[in-house]
PDB file of N, CA and C in Angstrom:
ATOM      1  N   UNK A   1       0.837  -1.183   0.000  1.00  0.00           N
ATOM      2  CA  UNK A   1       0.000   0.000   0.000  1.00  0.00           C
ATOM      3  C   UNK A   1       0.881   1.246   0.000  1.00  0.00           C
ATOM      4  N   UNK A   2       0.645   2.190  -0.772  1.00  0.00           N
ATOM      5  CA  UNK A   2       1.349   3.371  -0.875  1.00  0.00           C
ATOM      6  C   UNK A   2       1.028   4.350   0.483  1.00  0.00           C
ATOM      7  N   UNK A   3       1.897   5.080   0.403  1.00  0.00           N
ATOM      8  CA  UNK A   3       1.553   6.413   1.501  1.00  0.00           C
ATOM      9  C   UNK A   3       1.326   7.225   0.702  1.00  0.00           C
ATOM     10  N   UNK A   4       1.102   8.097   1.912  1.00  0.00           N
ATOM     11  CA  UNK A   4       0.629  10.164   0.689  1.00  0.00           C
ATOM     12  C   UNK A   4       1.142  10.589   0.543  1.00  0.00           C
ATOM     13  N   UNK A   5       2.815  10.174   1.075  1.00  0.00           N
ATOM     14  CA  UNK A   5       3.876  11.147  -0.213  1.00  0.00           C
ATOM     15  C   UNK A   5       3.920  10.610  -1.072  1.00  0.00           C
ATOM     16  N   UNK A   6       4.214   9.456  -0.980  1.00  0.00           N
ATOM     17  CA  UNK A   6       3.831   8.316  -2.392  1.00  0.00           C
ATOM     18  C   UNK A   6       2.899   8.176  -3.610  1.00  0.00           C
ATOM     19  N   UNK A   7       2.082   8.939  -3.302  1.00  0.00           N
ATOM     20  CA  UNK A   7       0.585   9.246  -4.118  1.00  0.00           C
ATOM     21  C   UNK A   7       0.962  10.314  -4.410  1.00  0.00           C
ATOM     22  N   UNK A   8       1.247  11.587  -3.659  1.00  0.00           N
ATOM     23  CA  UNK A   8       1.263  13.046  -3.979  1.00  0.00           C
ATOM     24  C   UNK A   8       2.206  12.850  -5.189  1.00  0.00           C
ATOM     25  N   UNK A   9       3.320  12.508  -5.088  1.00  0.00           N
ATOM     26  CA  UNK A   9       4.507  12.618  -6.013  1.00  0.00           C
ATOM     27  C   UNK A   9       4.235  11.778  -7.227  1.00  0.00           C
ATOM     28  N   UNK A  10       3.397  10.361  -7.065  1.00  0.00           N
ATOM     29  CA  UNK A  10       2.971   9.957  -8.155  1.00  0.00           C
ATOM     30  C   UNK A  10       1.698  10.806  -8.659  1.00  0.00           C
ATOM     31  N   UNK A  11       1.096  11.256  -8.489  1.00  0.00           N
ATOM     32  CA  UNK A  11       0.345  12.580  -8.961  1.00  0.00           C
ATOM     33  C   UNK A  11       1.295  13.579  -9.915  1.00  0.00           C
ATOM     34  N   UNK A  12       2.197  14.057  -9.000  1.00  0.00           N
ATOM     35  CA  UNK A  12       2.477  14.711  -9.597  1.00  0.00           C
ATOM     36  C   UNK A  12       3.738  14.484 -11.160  1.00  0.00           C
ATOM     37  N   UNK A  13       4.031  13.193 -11.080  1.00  0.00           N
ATOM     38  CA  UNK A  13       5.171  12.864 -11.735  1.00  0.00           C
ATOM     39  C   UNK A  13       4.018  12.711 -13.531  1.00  0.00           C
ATOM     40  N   UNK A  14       2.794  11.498 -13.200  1.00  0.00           N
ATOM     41  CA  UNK A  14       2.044  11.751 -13.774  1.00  0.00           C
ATOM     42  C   UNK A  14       1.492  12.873 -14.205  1.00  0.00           C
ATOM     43  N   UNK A  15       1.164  13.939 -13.864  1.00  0.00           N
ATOM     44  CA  UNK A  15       0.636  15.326 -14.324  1.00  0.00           C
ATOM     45  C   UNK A  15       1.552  15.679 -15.617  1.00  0.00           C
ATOM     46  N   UNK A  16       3.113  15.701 -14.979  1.00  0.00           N
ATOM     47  CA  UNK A  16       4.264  16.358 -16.010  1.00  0.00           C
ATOM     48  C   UNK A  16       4.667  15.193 -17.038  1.00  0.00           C
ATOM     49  N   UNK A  17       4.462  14.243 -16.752  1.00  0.00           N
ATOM     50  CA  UNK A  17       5.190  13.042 -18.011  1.00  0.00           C
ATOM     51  C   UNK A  17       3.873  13.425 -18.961  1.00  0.00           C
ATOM     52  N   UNK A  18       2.608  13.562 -19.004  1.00  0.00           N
ATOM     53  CA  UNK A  18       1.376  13.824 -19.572  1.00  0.00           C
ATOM     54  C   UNK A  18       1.635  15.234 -20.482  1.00  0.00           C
ATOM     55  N   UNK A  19       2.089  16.304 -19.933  1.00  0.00           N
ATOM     56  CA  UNK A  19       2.556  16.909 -20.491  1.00  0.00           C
ATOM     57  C   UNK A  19       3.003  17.329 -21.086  1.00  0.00           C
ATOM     58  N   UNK A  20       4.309  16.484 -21.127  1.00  0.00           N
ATOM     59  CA  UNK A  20       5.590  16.229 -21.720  1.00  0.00           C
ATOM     60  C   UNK A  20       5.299  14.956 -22.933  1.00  0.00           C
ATOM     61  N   UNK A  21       4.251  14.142 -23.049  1.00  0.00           N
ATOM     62  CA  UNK A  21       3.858  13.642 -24.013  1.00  0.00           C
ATOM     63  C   UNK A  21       2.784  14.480 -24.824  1.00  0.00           C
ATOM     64  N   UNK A  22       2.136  15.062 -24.342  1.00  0.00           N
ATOM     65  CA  UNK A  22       1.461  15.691 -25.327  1.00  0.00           C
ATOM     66  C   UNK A  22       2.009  16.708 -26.262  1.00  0.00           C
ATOM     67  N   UNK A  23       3.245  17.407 -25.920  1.00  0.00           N
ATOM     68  CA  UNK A  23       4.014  18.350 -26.106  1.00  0.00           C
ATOM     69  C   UNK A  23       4.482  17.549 -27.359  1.00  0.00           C
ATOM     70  N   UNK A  24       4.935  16.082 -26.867  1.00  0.00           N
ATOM     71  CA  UNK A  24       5.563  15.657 -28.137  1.00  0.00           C
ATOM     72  C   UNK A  24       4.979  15.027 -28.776  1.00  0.00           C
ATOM     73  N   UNK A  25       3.696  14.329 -28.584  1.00  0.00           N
ATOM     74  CA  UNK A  25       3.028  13.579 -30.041  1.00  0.00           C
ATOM     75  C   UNK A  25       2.077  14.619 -30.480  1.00  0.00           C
ATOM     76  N   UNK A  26       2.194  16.423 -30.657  1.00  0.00           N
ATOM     77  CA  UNK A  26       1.672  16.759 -31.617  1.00  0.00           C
ATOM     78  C   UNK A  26       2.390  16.862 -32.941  1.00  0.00           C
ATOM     79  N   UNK A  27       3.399  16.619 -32.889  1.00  0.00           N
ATOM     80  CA  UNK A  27       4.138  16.226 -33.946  1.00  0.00           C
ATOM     81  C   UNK A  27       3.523  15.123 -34.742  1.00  0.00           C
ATOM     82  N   UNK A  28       3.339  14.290 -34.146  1.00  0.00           N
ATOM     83  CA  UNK A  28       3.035  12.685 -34.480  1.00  0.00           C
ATOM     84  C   UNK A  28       1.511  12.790 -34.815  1.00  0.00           C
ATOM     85  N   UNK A  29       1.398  12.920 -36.238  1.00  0.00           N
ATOM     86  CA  UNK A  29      -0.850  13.160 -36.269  1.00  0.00           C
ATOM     87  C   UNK A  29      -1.025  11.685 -36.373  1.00  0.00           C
ATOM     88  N   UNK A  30      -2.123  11.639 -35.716  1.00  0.00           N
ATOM     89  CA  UNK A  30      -3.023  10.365 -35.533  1.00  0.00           C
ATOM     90  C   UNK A  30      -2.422   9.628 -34.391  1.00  0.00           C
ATOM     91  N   UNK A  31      -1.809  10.227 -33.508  1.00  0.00           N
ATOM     92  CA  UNK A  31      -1.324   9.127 -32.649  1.00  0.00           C
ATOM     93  C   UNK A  31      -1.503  10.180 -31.013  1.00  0.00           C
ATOM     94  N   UNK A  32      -2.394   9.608 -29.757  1.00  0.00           N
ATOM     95  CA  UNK A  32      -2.087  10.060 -28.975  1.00  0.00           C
ATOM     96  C   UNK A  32      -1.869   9.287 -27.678  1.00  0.00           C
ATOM     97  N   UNK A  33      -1.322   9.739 -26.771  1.00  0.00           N
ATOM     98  CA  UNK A  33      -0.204   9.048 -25.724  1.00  0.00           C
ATOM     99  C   UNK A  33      -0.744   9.629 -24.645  1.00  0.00           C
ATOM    100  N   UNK A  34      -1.295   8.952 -23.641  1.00  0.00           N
ATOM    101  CA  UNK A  34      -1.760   9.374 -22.459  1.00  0.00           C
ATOM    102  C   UNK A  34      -1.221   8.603 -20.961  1.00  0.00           C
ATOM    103  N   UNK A  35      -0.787   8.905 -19.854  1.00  0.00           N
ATOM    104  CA  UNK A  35      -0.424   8.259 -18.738  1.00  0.00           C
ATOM    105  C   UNK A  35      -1.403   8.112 -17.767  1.00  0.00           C
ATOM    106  N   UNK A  36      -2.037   6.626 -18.017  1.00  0.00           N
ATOM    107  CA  UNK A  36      -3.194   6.522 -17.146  1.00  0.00           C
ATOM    108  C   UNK A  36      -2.711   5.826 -15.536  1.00  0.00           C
ATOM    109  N   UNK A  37      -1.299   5.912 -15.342  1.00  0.00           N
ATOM    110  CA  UNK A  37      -1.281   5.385 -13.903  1.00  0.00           C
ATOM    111  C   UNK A  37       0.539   5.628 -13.887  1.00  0.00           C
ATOM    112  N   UNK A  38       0.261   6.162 -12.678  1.00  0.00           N
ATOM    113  CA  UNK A  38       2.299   5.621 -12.187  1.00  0.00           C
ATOM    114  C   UNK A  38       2.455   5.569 -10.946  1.00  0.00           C
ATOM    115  N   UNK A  39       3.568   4.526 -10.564  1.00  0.00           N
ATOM    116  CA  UNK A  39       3.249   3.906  -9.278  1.00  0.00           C
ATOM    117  C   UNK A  39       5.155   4.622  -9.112  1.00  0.00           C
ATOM    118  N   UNK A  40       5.291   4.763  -7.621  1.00  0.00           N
ATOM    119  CA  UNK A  40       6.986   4.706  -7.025  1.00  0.00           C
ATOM    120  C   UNK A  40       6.802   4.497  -6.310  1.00  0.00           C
ATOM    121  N   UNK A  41       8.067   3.854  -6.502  1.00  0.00           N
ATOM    122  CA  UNK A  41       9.107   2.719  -5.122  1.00  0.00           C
ATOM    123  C   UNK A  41       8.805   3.385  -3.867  1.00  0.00           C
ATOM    124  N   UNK A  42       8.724   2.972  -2.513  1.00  0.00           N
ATOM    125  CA  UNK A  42       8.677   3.565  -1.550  1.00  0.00           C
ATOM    126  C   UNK A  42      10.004   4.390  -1.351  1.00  0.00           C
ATOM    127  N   UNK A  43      11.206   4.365  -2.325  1.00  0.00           N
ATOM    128  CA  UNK A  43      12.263   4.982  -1.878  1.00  0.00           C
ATOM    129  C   UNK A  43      12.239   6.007  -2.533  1.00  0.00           C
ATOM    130  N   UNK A  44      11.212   6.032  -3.061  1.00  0.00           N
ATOM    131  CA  UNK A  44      11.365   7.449  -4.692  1.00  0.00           C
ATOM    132  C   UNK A  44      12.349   7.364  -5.543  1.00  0.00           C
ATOM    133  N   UNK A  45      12.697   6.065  -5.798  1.00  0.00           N
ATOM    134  CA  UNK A  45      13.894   6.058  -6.687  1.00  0.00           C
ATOM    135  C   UNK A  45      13.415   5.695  -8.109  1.00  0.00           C
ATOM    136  N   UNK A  46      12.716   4.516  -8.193  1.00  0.00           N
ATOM    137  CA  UNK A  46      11.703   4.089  -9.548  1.00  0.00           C
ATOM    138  C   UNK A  46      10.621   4.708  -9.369  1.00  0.00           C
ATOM    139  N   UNK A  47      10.247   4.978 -11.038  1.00  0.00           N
ATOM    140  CA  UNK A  47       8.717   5.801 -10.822  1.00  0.00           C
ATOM    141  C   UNK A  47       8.215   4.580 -12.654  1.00  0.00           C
ATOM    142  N   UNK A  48       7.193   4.181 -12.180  1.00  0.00           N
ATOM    143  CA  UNK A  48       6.739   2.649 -13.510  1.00  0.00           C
ATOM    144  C   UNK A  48       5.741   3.279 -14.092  1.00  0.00           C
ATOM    145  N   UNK A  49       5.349   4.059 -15.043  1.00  0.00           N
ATOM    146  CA  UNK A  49       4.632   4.999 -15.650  1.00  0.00           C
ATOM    147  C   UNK A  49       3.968   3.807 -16.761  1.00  0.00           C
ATOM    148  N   UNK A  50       2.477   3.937 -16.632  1.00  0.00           N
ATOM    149  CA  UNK A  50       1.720   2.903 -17.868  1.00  0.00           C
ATOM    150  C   UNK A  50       0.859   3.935 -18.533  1.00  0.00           C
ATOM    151  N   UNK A  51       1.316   3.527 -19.937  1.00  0.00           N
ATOM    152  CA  UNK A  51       0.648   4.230 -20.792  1.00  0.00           C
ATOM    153  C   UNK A  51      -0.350   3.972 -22.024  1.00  0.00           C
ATOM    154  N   UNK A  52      -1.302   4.862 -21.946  1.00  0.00           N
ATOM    155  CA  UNK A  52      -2.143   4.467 -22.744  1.00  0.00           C
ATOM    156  C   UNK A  52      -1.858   4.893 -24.045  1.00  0.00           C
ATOM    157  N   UNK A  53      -2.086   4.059 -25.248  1.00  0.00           N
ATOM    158  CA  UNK A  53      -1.583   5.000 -26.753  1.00  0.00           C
ATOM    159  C   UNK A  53      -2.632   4.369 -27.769  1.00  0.00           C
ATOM    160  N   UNK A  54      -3.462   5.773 -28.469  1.00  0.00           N
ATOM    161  CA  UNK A  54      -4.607   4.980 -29.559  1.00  0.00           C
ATOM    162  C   UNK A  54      -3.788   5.763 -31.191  1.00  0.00           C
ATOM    163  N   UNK A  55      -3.503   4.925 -31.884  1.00  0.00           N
ATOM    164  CA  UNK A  55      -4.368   3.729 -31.748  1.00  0.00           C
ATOM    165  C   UNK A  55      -3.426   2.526 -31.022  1.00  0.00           C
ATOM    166  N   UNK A  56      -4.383   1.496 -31.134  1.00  0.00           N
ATOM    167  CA  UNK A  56      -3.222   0.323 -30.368  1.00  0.00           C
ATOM    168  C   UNK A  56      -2.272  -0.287 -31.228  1.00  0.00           C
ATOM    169  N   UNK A  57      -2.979  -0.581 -32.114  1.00  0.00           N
ATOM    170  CA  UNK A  57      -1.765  -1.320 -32.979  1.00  0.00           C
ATOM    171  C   UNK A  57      -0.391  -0.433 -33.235  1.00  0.00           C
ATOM    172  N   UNK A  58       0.122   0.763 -32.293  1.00  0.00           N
ATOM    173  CA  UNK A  58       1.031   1.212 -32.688  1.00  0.00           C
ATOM    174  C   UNK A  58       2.258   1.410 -31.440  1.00  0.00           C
ATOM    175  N   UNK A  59       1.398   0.570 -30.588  1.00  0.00           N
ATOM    176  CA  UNK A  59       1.573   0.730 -29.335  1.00  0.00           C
ATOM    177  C   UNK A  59       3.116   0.357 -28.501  1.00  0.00           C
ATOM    178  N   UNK A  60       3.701  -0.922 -29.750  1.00  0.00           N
ATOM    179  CA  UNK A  60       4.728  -1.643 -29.236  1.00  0.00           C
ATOM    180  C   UNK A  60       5.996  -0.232 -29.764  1.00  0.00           C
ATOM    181  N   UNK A  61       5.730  -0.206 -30.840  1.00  0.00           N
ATOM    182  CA  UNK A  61       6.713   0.671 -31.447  1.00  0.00           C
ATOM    183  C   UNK A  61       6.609   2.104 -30.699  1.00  0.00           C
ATOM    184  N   UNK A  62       5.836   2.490 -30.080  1.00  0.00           N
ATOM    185  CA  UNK A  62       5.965   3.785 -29.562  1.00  0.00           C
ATOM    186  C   UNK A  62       6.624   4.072 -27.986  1.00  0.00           C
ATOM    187  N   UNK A  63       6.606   2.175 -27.249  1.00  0.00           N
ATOM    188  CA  UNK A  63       7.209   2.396 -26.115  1.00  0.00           C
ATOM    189  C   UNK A  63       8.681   1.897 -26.170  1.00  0.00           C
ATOM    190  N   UNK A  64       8.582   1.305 -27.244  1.00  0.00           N
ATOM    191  CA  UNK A  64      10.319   1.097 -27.945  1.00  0.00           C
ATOM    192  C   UNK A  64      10.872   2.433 -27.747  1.00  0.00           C
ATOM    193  N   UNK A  65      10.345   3.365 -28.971  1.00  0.00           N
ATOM    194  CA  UNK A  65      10.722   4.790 -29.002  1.00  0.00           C
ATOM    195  C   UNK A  65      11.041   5.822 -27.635  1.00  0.00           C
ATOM    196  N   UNK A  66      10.254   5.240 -27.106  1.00  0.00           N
ATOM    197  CA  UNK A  66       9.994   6.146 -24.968  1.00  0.00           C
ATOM    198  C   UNK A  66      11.387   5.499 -24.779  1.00  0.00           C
ATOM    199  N   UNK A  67      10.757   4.290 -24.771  1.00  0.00           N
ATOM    200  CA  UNK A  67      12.081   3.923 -23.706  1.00  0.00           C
ATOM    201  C   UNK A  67      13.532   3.914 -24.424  1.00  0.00           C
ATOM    202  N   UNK A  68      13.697   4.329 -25.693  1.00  0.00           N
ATOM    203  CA  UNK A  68      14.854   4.549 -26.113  1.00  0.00           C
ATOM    204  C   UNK A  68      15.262   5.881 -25.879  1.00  0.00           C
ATOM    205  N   UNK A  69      14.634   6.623 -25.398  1.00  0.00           N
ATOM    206  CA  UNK A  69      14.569   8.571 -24.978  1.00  0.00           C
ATOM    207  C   UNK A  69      14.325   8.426 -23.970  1.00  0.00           C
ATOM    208  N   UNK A  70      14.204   7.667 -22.707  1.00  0.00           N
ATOM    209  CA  UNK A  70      14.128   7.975 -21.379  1.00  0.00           C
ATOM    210  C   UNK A  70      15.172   8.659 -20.935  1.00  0.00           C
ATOM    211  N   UNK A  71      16.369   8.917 -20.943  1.00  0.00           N
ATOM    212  CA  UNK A  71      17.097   9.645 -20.703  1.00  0.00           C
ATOM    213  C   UNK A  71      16.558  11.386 -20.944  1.00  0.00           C
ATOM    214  N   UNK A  72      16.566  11.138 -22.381  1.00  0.00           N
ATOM    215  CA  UNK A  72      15.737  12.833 -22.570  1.00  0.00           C
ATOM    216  C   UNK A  72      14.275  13.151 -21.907  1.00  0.00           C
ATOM    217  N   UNK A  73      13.499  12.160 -21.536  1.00  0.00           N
ATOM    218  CA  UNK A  73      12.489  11.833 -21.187  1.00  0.00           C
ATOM    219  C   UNK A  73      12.856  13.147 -18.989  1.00  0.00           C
ATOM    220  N   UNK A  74      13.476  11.897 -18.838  1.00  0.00           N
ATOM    221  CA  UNK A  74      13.720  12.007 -17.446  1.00  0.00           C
ATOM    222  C   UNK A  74      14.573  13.382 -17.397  1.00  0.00           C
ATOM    223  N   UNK A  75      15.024  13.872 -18.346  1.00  0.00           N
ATOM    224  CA  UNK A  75      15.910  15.251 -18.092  1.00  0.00           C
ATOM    225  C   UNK A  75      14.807  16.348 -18.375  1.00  0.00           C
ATOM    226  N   UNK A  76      13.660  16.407 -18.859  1.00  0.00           N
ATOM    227  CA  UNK A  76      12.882  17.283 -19.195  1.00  0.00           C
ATOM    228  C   UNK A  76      11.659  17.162 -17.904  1.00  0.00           C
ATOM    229  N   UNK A  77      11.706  15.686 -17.693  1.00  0.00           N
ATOM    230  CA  UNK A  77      11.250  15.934 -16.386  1.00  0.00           C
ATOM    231  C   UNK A  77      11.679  16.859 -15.023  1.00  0.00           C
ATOM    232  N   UNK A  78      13.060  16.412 -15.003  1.00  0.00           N
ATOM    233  CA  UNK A  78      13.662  17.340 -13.902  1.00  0.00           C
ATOM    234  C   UNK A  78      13.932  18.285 -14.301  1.00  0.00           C
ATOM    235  N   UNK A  79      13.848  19.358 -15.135  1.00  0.00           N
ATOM    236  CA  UNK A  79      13.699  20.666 -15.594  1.00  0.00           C
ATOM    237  C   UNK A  79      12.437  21.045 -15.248  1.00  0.00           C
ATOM    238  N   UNK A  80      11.229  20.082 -14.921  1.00  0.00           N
ATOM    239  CA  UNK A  80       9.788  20.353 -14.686  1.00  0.00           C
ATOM    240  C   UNK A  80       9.566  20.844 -13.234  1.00  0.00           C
ATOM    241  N   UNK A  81      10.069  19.454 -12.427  1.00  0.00           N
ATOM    242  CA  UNK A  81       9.919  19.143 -11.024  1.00  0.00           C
ATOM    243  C   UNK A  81      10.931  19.930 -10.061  1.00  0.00           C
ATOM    244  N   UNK A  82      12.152  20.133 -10.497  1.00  0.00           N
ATOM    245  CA  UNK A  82      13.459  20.426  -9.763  1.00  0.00           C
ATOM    246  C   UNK A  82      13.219  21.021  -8.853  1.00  0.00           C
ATOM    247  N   UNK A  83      12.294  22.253  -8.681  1.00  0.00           N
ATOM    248  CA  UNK A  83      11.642  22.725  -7.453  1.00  0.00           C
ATOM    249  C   UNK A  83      11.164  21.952  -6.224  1.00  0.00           C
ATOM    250  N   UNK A  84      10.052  20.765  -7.079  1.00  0.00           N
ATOM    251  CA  UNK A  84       9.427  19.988  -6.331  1.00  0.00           C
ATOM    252  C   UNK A  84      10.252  18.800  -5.233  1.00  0.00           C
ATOM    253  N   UNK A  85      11.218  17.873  -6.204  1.00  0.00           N
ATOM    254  CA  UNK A  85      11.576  16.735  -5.798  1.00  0.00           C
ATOM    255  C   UNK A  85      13.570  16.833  -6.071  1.00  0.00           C
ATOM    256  N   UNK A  86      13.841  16.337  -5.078  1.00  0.00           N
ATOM    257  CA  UNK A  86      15.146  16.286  -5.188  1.00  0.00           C
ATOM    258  C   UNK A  86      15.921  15.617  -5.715  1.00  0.00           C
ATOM    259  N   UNK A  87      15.477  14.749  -5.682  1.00  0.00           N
ATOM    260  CA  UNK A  87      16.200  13.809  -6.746  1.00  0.00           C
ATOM    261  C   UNK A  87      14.555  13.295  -7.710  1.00  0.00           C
ATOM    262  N   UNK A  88      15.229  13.145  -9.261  1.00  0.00           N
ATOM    263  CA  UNK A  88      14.220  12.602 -10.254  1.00  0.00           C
ATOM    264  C   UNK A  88      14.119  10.800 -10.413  1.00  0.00           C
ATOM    265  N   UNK A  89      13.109  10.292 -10.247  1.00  0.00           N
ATOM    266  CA  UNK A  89      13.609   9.247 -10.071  1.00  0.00           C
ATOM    267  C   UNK A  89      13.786   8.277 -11.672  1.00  0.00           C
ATOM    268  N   UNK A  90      13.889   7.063 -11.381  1.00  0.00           N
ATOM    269  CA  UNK A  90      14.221   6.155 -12.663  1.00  0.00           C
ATOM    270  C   UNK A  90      13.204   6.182 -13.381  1.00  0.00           C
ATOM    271  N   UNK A  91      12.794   6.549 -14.599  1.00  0.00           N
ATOM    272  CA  UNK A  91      11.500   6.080 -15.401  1.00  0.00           C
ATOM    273  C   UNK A  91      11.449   4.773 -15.793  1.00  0.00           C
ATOM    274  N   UNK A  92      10.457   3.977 -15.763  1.00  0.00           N
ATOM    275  CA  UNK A  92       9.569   2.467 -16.887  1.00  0.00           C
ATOM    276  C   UNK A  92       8.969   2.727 -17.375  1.00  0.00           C
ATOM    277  N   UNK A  93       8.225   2.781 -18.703  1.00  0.00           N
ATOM    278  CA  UNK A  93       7.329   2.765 -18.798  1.00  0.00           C
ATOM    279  C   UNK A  93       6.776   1.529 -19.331  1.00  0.00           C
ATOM    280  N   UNK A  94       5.237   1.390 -19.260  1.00  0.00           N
ATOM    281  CA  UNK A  94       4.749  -0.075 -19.654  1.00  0.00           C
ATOM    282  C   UNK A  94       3.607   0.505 -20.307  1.00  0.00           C
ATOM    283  N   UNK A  95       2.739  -0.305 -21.418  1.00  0.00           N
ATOM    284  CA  UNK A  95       1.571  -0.411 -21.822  1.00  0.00           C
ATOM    285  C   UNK A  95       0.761  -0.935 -21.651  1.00  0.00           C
ATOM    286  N   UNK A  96      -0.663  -0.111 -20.889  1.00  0.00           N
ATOM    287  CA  UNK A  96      -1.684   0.427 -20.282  1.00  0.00           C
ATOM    288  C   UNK A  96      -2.818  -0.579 -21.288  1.00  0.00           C
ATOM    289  N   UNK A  97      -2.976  -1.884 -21.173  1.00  0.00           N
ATOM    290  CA  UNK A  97      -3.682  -2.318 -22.347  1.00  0.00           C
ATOM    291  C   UNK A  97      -5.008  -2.848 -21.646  1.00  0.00           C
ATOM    292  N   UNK A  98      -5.532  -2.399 -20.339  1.00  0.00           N
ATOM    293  CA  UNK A  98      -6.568  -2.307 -19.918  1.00  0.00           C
ATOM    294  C   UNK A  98      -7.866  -2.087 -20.753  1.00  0.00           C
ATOM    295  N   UNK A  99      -7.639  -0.773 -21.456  1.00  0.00           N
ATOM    296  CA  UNK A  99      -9.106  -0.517 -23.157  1.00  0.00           C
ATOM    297  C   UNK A  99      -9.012  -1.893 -23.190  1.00  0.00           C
ATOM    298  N   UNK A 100      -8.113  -1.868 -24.342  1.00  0.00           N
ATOM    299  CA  UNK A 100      -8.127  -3.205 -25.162  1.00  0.00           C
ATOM    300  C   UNK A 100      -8.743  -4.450 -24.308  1.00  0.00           C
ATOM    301  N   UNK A 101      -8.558  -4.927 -23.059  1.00  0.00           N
ATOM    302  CA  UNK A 101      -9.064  -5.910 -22.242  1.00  0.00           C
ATOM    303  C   UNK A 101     -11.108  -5.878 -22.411  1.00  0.00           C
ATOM    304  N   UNK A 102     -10.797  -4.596 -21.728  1.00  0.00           N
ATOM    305  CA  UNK A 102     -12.140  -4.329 -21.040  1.00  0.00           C
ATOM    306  C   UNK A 102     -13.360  -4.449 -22.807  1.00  0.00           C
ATOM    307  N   UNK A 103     -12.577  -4.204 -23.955  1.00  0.00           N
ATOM    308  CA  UNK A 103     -13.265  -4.165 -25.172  1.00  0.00           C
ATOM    309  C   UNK A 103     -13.360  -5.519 -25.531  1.00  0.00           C
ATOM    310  N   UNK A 104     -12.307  -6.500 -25.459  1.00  0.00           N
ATOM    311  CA  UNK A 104     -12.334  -7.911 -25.602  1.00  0.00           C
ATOM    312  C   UNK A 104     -13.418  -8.797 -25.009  1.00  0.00           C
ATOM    313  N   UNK A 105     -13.477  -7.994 -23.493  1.00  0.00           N
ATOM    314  CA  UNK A 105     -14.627  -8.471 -22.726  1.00  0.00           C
ATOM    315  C   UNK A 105     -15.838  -8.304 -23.312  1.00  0.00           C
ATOM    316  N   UNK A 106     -16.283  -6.686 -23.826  1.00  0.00           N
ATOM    317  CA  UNK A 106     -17.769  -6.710 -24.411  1.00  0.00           C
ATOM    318  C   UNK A 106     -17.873  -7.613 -25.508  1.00  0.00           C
ATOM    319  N   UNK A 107     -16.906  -8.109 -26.114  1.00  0.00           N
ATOM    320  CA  UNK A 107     -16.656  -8.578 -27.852  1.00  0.00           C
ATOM    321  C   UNK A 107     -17.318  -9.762 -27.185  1.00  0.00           C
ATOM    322  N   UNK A 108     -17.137 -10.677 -26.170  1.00  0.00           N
ATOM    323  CA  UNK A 108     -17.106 -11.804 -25.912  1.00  0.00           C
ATOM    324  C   UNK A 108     -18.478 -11.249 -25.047  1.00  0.00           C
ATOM    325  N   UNK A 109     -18.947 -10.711 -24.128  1.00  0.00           N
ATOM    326  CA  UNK A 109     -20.416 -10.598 -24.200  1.00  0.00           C
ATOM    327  C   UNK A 109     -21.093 -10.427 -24.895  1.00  0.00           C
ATOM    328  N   UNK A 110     -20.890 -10.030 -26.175  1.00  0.00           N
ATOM    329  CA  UNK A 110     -22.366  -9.670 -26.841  1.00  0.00           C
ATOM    330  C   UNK A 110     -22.338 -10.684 -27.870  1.00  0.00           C
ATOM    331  N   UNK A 111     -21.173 -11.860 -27.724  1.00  0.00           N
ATOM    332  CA  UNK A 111     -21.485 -13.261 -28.530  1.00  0.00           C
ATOM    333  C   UNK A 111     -22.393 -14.359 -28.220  1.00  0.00           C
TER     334      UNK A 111
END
């Protein structure tokens, strides 16, 4: 179970990675990137960011791309936060394929 610094900071880490993706897939038409959850370590050292991206089928190749820029990723973060948090912690990110589940499910109810 998390605590409420634990939440606050994942709040807030989420707020700015959201940001910081939208900033960059307006470049990218037809493709948008949303952070529907991020969890950190109780030490604040990892922060596991899951993301949502429509469409899906583009989904593998776009967290290839993240996670090949996490470095630039995590430096634009701490240009965000630096006020906030003292140290930035490690980014993950993973794909958020919850839609896709929860749509599989109706597919298979309404058979």
């Amino acid at each position: 179970m998390q605590e409420t610094r634990q939440n606050r900071i994942a709040r807030l880490l989420q707020k700015e990675l959201s940001l910081i993706f939208q900033s960059q897939t307006r470049m990218m038409r037809g493709v948008m990137v949303s952070v529907t959850k991020c969890r950190i370590s109780p030490d604040l050292s990892i922060c596991t960011a899951y993301l949502s991206i429509f469409p899906s089928d583009k989904g593998e190749e776009i967290v290839k791309n993240v996670n090949a820029n996490v470095k630039t990723i995590r430096y634009e973060l701490g240009t965000r936060v630096r006020n906030q948090l003292r140290i930035i912690p490690e980014l993950r990110f993973f794909i958020d394929d919850s839609l896709d589940y929860i749509e599989h499910i109706d597919e298979l109810l309404k058979k």
